[in-house]
C-alpha atoms as a PDB file:
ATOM      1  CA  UNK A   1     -12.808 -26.507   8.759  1.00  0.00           C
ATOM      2  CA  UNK A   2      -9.288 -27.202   7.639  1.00  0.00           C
ATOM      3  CA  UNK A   3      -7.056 -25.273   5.393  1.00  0.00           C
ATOM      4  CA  UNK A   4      -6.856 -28.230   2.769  1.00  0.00           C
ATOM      5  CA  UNK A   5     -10.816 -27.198   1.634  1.00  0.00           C
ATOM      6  CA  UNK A   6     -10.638 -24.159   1.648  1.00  0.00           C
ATOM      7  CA  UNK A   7     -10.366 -21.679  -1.927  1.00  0.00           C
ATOM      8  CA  UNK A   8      -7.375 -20.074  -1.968  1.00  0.00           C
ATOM      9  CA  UNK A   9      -7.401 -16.853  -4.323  1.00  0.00           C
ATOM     10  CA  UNK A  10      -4.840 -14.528  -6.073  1.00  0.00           C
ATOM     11  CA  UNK A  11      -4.943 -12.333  -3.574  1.00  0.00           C
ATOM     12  CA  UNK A  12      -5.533 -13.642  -0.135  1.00  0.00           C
ATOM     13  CA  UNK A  13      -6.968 -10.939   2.136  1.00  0.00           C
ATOM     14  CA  UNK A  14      -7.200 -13.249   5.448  1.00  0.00           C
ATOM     15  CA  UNK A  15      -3.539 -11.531   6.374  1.00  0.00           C
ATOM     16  CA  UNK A  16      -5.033  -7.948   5.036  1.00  0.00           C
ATOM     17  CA  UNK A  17      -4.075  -6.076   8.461  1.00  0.00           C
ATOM     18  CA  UNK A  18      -7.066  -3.390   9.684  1.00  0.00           C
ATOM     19  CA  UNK A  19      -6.724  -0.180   7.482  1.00  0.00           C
ATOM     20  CA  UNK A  20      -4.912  -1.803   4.865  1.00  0.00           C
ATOM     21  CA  UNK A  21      -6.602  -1.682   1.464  1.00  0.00           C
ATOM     22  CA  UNK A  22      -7.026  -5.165  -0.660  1.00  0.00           C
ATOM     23  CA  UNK A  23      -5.671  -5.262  -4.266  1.00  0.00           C
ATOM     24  CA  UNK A  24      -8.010  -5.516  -6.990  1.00  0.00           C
ATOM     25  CA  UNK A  25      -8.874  -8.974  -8.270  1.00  0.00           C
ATOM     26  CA  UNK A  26      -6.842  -9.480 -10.534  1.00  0.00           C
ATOM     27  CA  UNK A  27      -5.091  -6.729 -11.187  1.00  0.00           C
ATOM     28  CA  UNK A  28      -1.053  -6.741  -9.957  1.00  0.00           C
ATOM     29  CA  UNK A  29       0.211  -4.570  -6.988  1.00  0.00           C
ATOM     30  CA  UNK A  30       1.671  -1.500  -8.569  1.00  0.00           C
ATOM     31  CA  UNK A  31       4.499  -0.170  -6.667  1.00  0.00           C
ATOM     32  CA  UNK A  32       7.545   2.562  -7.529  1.00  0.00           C
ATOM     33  CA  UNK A  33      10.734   1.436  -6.879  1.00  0.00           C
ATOM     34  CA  UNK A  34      11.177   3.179  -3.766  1.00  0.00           C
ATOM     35  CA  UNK A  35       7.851   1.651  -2.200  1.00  0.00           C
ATOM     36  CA  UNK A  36       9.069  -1.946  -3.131  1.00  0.00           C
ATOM     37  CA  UNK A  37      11.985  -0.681  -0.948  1.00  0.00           C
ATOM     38  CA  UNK A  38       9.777   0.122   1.514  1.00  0.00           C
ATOM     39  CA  UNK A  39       8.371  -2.929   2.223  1.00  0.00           C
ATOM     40  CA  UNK A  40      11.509  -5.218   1.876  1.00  0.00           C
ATOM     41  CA  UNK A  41      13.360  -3.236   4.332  1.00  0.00           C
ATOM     42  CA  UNK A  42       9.890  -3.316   6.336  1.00  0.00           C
ATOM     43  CA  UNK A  43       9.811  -7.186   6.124  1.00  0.00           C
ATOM     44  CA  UNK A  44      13.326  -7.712   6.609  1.00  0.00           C
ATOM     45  CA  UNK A  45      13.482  -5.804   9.365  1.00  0.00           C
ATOM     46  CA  UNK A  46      10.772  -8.000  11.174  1.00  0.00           C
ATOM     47  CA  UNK A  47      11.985 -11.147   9.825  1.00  0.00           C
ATOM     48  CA  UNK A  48      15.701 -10.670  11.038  1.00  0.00           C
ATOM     49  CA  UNK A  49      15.545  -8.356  14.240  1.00  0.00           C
ATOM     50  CA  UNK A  50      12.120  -8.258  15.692  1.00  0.00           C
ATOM     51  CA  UNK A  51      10.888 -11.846  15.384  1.00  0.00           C
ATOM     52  CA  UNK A  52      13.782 -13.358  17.012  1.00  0.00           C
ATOM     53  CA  UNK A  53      13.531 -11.021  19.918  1.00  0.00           C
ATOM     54  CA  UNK A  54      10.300 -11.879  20.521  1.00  0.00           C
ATOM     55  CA  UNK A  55      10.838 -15.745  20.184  1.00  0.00           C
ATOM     56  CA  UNK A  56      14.206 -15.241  22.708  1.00  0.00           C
ATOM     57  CA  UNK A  57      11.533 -13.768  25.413  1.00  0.00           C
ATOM     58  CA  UNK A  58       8.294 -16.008  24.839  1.00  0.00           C
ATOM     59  CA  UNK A  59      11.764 -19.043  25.148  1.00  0.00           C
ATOM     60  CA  UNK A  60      12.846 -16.918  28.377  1.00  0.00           C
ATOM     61  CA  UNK A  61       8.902 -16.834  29.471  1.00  0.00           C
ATOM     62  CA  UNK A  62       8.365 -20.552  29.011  1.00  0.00           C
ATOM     63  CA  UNK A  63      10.865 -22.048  30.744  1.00  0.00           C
ATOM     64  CA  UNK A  64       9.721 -20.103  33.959  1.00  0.00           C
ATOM     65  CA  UNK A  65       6.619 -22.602  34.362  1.00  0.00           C
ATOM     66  CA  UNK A  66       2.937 -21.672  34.678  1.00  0.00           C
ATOM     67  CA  UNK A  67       2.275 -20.414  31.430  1.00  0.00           C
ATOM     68  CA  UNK A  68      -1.086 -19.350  32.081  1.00  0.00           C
ATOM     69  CA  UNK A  69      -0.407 -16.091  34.377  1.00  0.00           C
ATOM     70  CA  UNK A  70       2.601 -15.249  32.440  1.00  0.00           C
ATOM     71  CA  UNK A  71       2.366 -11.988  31.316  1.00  0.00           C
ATOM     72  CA  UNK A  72       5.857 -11.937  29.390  1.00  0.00           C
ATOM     73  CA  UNK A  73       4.598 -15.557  27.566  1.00  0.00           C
ATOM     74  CA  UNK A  74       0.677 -14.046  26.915  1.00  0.00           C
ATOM     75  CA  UNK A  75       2.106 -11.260  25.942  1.00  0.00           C
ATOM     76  CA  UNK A  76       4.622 -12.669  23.573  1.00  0.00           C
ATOM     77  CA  UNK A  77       2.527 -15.376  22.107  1.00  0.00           C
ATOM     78  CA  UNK A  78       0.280 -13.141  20.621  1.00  0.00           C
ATOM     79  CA  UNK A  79       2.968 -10.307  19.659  1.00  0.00           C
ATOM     80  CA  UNK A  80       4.713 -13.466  17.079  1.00  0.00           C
ATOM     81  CA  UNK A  81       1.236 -13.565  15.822  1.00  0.00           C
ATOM     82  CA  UNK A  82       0.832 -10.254  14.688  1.00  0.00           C
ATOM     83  CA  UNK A  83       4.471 -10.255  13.739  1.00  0.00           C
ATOM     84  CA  UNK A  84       3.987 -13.525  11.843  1.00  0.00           C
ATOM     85  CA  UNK A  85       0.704 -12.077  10.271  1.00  0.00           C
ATOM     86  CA  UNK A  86       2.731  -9.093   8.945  1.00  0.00           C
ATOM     87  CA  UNK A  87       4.955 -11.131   7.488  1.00  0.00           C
ATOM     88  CA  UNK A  88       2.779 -13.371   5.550  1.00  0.00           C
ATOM     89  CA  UNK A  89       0.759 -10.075   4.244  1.00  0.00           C
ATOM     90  CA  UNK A  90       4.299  -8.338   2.746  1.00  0.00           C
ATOM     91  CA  UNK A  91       5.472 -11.510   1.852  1.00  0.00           C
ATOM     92  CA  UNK A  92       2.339 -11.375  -0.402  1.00  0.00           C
ATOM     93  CA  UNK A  93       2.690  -7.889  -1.668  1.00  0.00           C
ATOM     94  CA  UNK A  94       5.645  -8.301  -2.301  1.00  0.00           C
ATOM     95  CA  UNK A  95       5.264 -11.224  -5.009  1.00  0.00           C
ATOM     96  CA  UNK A  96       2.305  -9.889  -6.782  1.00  0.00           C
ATOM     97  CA  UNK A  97       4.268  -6.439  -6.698  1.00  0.00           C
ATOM     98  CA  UNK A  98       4.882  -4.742 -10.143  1.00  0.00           C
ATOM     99  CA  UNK A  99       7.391  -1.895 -10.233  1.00  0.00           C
ATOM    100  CA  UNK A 100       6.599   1.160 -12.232  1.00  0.00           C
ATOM    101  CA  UNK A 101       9.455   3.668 -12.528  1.00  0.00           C
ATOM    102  CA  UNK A 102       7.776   7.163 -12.936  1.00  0.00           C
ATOM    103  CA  UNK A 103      10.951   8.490 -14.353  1.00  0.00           C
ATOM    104  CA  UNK A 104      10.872   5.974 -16.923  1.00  0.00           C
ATOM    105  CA  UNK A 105       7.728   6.801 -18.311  1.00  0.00           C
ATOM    106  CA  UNK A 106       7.794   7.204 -22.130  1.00  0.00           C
ATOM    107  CA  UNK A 107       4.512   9.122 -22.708  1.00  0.00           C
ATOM    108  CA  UNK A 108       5.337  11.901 -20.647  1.00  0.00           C
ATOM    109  CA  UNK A 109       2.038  13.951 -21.921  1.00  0.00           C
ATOM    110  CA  UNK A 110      -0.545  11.989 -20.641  1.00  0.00           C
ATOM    111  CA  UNK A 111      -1.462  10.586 -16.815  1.00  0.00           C
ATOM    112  CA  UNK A 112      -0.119   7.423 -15.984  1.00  0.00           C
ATOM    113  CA  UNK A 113       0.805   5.321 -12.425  1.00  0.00           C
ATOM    114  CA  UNK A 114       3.651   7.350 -10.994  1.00  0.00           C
ATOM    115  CA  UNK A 115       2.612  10.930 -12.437  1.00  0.00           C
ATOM    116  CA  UNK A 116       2.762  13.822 -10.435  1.00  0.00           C
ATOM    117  CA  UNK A 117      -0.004  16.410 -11.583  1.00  0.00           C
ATOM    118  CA  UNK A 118      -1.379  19.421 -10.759  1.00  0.00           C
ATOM    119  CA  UNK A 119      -4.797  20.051 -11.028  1.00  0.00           C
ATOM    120  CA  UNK A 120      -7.385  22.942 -10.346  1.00  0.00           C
ATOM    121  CA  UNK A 121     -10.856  22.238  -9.154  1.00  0.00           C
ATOM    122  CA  UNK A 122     -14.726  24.191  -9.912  1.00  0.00           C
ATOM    123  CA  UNK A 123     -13.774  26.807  -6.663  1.00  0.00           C
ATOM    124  CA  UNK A 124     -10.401  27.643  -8.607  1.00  0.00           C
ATOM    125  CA  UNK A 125      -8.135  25.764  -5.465  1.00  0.00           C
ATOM    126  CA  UNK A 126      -4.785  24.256  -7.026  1.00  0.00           C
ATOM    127  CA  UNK A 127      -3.814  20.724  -6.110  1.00  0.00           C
ATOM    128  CA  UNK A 128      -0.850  18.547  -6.606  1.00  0.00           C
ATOM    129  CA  UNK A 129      -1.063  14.727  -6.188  1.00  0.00           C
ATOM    130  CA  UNK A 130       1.035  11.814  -7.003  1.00  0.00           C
ATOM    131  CA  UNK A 131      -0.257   8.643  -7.881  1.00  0.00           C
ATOM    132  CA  UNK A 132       1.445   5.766  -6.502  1.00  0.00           C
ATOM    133  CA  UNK A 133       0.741   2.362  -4.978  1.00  0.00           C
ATOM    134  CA  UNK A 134      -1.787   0.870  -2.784  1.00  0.00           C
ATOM    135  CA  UNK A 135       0.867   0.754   0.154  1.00  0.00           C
ATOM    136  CA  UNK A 136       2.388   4.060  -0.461  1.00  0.00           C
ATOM    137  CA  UNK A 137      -0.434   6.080  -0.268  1.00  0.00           C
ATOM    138  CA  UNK A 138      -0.166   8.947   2.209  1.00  0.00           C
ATOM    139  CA  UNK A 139      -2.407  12.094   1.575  1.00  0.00           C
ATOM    140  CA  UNK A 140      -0.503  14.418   3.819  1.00  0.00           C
ATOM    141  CA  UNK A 141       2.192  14.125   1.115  1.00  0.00           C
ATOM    142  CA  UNK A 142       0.063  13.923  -1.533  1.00  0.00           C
ATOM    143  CA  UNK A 143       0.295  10.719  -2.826  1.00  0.00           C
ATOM    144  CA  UNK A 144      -2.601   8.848  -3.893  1.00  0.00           C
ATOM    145  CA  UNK A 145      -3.371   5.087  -4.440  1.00  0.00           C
ATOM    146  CA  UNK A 146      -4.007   4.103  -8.334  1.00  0.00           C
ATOM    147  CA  UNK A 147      -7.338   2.745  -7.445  1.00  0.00           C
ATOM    148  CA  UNK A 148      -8.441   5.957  -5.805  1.00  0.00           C
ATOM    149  CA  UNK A 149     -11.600   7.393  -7.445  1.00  0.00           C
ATOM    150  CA  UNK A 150      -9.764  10.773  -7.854  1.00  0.00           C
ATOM    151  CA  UNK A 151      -6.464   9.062  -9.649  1.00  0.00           C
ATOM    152  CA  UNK A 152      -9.004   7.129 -12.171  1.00  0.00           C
ATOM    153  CA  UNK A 153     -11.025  10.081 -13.028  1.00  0.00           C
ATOM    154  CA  UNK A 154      -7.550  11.679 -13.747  1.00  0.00           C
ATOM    155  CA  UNK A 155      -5.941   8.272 -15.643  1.00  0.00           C
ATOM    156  CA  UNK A 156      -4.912   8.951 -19.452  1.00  0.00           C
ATOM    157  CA  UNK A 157      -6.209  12.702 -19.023  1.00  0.00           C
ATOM    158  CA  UNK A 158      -3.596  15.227 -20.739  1.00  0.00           C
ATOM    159  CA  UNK A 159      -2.119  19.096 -19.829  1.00  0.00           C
ATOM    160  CA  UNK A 160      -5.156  21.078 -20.443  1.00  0.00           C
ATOM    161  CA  UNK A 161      -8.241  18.558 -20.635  1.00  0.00           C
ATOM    162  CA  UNK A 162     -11.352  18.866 -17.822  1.00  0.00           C
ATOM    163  CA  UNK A 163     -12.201  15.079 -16.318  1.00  0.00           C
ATOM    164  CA  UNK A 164     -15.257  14.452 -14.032  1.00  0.00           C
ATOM    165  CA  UNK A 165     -15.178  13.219 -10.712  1.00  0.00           C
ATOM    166  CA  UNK A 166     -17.913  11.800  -8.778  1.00  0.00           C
ATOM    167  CA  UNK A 167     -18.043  13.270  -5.448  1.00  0.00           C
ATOM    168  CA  UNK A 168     -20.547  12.902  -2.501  1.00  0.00           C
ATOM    169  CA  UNK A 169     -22.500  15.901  -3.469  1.00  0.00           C
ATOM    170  CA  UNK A 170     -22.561  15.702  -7.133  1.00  0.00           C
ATOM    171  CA  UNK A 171     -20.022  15.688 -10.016  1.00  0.00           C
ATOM    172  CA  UNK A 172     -16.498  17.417  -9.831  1.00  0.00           C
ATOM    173  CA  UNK A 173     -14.842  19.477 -12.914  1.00  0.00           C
ATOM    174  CA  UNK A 174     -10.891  18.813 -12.410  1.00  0.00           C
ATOM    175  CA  UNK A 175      -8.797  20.763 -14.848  1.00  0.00           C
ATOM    176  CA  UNK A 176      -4.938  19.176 -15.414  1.00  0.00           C
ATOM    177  CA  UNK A 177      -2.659  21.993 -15.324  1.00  0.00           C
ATOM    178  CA  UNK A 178       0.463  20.216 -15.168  1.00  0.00           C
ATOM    179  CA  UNK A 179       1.710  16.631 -15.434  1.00  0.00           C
ATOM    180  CA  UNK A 180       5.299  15.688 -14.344  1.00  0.00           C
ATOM    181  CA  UNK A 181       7.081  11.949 -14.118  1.00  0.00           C
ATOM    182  CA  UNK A 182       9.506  12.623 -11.501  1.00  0.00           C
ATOM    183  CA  UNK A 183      10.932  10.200  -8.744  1.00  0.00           C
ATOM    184  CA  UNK A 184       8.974   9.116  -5.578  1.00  0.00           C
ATOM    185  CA  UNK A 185      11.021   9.701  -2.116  1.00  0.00           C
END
């Protein structure tokens, strides 16, 4: 089928590489400053250095005939696909992407996108998370997407109130200890 009847929505996930999660319909691609960053440098970086490598070899590969047992061409070919693919799928976070500065939060009381807080769980064990965008999250450093179901249970909570998570095994009593709008590295 081509392209031209096909529906084409806000947010696109046909480029969404494996892993990756897709943005909410219709909600815009929260991001810190930093994470915008990120991905330009990301982009820019394929865009300007690795793409034209690639297309300089897959050039070099052609012009050395039979394409068909050409490892260097095969090879190449379908590396400027996934390059190409990358590309369009930044390109598109990157538009829909709404920056957030966490240090230029006004309401510093209560838990927003971009808050760093500290929480304690039922079995007493202190954690600190940060909640950040979709394509910043890393939970070896703590940082958690917005949509997560642990940052929403903890959304608009303040210093001292209990929120409920929904867990595998049954409901989850967080307590907010501390909340903190400090920059993401």
């Amino acid at each position: 089928m081509s392209k031209a009847f096909t529906k084409e929505t806000d947010h696109d996930d046909d480029d969404l590489p494996e892993g990756a999660t897709p943005i909410p319909k219709g909600s815009p691609n929260y991001i810190t400053p930093k994470g915008l960053d990120r991905l330009r440098t990301e982009l820019n970086l394929l865009a300007r250095v690795e793409r034209p490598k690639v297309v300089e070899t897959v050039s070099w590969a052609a012009g050395n005939g039979d394409r068909s047992e050409n490892g260097d061409y095969i090879y190449g070919k379908k590396r400027l696909r996934e390059i190409d693919r990358r590309l369009r799928f930044l390109t598109k976070r990157i538009e829909a992407a709404r920056v957030v500065d966490p240090t230029a939060q006004t309401n510093k009381d209560q838990v927003f996108f971009g808050a760093t807080v500290t929480y304690a769980n039922s079995r007493d064990e202190e954690k600190t998370v940060t909640i950040v965008g979709i394509d910043e999250a890393d939970l070896e450093k703590g940082r958690i997407s917005w949509i997560a179901p642990i940052a929403r249970a903890l959304m608009k909570a303040y210093e001292g109130d209990t929120v409920q998570l929904r867990i595998p095994g049954g409901i989850e009593t967080l307590e907010i200890i501390e909340i903190a709008y400090i920059a993401v590295d």
